[in-house]
C-alpha atoms as a PDB file:
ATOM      1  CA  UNK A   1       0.000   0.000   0.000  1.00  0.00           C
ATOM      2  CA  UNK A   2       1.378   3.180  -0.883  1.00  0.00           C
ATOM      3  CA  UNK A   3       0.853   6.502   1.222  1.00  0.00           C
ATOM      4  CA  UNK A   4      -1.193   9.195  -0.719  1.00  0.00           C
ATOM      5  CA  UNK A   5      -1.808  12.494   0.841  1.00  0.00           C
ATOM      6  CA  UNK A   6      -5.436  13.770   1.489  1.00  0.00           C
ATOM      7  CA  UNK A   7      -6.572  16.208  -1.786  1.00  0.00           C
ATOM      8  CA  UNK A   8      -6.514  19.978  -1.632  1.00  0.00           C
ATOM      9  CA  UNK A   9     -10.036  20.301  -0.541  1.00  0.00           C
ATOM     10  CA  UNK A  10      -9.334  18.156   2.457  1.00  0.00           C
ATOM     11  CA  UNK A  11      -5.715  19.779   3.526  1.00  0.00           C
ATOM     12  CA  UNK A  12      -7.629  22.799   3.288  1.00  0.00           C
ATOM     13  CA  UNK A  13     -10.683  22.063   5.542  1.00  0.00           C
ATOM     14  CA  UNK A  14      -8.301  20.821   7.603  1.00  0.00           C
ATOM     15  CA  UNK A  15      -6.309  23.817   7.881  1.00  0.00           C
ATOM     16  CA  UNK A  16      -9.554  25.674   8.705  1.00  0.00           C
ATOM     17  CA  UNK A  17     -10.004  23.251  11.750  1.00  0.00           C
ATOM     18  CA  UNK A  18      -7.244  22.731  13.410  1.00  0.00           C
ATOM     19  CA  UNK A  19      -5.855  26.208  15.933  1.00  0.00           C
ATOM     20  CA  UNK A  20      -3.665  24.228  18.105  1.00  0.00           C
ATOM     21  CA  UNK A  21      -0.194  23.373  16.015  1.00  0.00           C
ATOM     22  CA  UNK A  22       3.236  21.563  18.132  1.00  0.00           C
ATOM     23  CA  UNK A  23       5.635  22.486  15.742  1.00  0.00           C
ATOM     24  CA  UNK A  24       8.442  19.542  16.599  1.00  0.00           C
ATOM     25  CA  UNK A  25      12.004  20.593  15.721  1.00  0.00           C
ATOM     26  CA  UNK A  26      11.091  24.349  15.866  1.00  0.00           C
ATOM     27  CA  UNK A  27      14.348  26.184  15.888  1.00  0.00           C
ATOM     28  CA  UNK A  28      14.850  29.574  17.666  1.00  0.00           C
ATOM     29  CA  UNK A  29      16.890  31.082  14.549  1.00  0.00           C
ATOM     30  CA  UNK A  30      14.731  33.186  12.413  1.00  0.00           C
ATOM     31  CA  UNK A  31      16.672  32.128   9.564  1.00  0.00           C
ATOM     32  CA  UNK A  32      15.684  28.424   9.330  1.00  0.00           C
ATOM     33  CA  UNK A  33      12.260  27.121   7.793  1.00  0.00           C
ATOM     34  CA  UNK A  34      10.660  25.951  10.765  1.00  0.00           C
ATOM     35  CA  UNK A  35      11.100  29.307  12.785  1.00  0.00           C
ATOM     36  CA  UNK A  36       9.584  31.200   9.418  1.00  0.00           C
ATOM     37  CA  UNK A  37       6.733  28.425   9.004  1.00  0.00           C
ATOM     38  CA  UNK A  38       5.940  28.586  12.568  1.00  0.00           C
ATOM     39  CA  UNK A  39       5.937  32.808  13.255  1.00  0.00           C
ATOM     40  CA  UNK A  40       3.835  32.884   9.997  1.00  0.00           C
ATOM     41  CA  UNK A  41       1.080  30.206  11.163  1.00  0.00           C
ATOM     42  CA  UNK A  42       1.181  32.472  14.582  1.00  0.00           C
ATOM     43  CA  UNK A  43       0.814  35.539  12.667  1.00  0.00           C
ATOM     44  CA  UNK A  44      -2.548  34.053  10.892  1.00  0.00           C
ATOM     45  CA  UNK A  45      -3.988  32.819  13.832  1.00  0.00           C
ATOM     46  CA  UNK A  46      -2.738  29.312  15.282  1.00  0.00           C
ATOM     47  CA  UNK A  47      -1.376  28.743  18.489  1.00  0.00           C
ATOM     48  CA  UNK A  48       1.852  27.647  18.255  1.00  0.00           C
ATOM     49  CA  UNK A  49       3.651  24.703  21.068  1.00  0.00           C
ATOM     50  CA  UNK A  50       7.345  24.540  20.484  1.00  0.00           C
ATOM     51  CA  UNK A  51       9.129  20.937  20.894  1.00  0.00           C
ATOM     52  CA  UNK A  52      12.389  21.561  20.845  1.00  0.00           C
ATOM     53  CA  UNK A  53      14.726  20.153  23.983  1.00  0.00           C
ATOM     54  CA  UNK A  54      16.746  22.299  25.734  1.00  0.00           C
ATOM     55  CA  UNK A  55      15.207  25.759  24.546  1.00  0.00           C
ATOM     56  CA  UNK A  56      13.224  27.598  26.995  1.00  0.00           C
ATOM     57  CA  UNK A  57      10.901  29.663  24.538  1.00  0.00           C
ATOM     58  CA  UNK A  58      10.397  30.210  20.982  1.00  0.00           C
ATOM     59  CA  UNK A  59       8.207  33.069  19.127  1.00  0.00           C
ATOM     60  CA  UNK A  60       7.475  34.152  22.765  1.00  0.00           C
ATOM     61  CA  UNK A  61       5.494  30.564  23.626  1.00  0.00           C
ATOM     62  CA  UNK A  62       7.545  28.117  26.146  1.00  0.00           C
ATOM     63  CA  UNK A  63       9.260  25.547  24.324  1.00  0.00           C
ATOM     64  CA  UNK A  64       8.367  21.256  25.403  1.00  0.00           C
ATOM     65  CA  UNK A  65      11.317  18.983  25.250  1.00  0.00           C
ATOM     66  CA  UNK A  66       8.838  16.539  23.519  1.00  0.00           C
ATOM     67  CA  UNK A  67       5.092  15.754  22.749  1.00  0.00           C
ATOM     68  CA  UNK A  68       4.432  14.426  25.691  1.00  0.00           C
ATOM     69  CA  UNK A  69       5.732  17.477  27.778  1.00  0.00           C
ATOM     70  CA  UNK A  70       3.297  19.287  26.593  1.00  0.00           C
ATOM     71  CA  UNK A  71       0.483  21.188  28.444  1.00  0.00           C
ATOM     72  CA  UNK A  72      -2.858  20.085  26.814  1.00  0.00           C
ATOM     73  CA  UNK A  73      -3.120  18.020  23.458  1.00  0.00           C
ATOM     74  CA  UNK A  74      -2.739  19.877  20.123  1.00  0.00           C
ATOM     75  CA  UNK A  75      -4.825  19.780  17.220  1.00  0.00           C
ATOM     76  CA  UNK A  76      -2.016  18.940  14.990  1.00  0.00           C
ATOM     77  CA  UNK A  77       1.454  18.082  15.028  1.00  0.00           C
ATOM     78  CA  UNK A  78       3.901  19.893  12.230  1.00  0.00           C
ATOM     79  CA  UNK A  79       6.928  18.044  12.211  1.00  0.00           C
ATOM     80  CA  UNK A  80      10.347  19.743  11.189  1.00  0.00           C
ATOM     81  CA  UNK A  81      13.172  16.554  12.232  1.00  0.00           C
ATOM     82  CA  UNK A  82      14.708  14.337   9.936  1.00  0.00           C
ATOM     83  CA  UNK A  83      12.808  11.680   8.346  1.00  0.00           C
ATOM     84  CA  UNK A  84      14.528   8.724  10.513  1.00  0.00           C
ATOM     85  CA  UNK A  85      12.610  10.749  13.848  1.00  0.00           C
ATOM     86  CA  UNK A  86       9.270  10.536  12.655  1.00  0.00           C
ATOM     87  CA  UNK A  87       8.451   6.776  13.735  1.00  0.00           C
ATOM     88  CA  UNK A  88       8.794   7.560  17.301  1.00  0.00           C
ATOM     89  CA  UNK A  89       7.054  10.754  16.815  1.00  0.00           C
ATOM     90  CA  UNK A  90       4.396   8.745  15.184  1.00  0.00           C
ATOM     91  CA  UNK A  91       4.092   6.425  18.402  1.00  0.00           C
ATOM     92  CA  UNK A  92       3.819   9.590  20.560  1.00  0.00           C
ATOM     93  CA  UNK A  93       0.707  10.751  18.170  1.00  0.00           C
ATOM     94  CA  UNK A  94      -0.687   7.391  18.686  1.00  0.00           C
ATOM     95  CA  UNK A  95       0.140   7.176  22.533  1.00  0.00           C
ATOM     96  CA  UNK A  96      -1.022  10.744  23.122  1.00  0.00           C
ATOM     97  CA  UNK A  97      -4.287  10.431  21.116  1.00  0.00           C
ATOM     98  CA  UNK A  98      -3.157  13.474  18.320  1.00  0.00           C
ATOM     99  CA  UNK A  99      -5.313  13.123  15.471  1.00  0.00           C
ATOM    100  CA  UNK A 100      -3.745  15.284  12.639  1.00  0.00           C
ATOM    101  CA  UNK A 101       0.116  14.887  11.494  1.00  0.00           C
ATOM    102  CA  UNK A 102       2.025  17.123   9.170  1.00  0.00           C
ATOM    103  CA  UNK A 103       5.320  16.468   8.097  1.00  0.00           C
ATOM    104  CA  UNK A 104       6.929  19.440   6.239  1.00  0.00           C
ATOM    105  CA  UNK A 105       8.202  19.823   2.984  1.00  0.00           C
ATOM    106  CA  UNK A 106      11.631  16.772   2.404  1.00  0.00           C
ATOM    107  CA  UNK A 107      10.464  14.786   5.454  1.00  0.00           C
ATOM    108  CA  UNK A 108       9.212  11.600   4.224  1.00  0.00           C
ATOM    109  CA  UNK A 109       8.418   8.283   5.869  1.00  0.00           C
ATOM    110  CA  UNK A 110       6.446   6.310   4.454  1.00  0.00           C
ATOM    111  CA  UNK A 111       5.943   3.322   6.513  1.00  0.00           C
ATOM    112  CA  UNK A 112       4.790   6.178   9.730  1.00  0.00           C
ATOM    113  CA  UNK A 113       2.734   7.799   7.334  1.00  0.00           C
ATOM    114  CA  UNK A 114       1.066   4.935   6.682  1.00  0.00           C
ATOM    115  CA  UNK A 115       1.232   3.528  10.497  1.00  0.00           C
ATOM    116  CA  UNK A 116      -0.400   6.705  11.344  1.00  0.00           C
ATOM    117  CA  UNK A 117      -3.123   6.377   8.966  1.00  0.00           C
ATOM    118  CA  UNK A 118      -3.868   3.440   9.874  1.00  0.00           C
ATOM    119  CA  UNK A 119      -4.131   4.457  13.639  1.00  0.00           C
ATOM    120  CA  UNK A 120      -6.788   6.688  12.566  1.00  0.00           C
ATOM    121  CA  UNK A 121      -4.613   9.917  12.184  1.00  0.00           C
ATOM    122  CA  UNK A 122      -4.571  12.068   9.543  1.00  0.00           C
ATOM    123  CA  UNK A 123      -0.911  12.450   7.598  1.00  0.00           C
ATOM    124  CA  UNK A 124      -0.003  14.944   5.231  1.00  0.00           C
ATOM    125  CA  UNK A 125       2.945  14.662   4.076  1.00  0.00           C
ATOM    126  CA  UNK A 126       6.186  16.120   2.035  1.00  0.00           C
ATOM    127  CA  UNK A 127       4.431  19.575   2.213  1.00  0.00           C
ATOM    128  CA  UNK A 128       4.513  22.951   3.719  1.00  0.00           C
ATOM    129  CA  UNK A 129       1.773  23.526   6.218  1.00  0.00           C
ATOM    130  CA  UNK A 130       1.800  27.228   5.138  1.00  0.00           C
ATOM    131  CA  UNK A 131       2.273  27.143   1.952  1.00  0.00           C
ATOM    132  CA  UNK A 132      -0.436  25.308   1.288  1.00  0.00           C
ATOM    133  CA  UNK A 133      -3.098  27.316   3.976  1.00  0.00           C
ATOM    134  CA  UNK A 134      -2.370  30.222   1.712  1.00  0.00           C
ATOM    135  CA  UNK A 135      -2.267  28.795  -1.539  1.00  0.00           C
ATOM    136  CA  UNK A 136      -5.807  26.323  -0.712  1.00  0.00           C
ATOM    137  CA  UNK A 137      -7.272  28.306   1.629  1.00  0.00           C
ATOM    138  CA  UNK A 138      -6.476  31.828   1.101  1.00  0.00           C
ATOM    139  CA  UNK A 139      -9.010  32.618  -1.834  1.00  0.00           C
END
């Protein structure tokens, strides 16, 4: 079974649903991807939990050494690590009950994507959360 990521009309409605986004592998330097993805899903409205170990905020929101750290359950969870870290944090979605996975643009797994799907979670994958919220849903 190959994974196949949900169409354009679904990434979009879920965009529109989800508010709560743990953005793993958030870095504090402005320069990198995640820190850009993440400060512009803040600036449109979502509330942003950093994971990132052994950082003590990020875009002005305490930062969670891991998913499990965190303070209430997010939405969905944005993931910015190298493909080889997503089948733990696929266990962790599971575990934790997280319904909705992202994995940004270059991070593919397929055999997580697919566990996760078949946990019940919904995967998109090898895509840019905010690219595609303003190029789907912005109209």
């Amino acid at each position: 079974m190959n994974f196949v990521n949900p169409n354009p009309e679904d990434i979009c409605k879920l965009l529109r649903e989800v508010r709560a986004v743990a953005v793993v592998g958030l870095s504090p330097q402005p320069a990198r991807p995640s820190f850009r993805v993440a400060q512009a899903l803040q600036n449109s409205g979502y509330r942003i939990f950093p994971v990132r170990p052994l950082v003590a905020e990020i875009l002005g929101e305490p930062a969670y050494s891991d998913l499990e750290s965190l303070p209430e359950i997010p939405d969905i969870v944005d993931v910015f690590r190298a493909p080889e870290h997503v089948p733990a944090i696929v266990e962790s979605c599971i575990k934790l009950g997280i319904k909705h996975l992202w994995l940004q643009d270059g991070v593919v797994h397929e055999a997580a994507a697919l566990r996760a799907q078949q946990a019940g979670i919904t995967v998109v994958m090898d895509r840019c959360m905010f690219r595609d919220y303003t190029q789907l849903c912005n109209h």
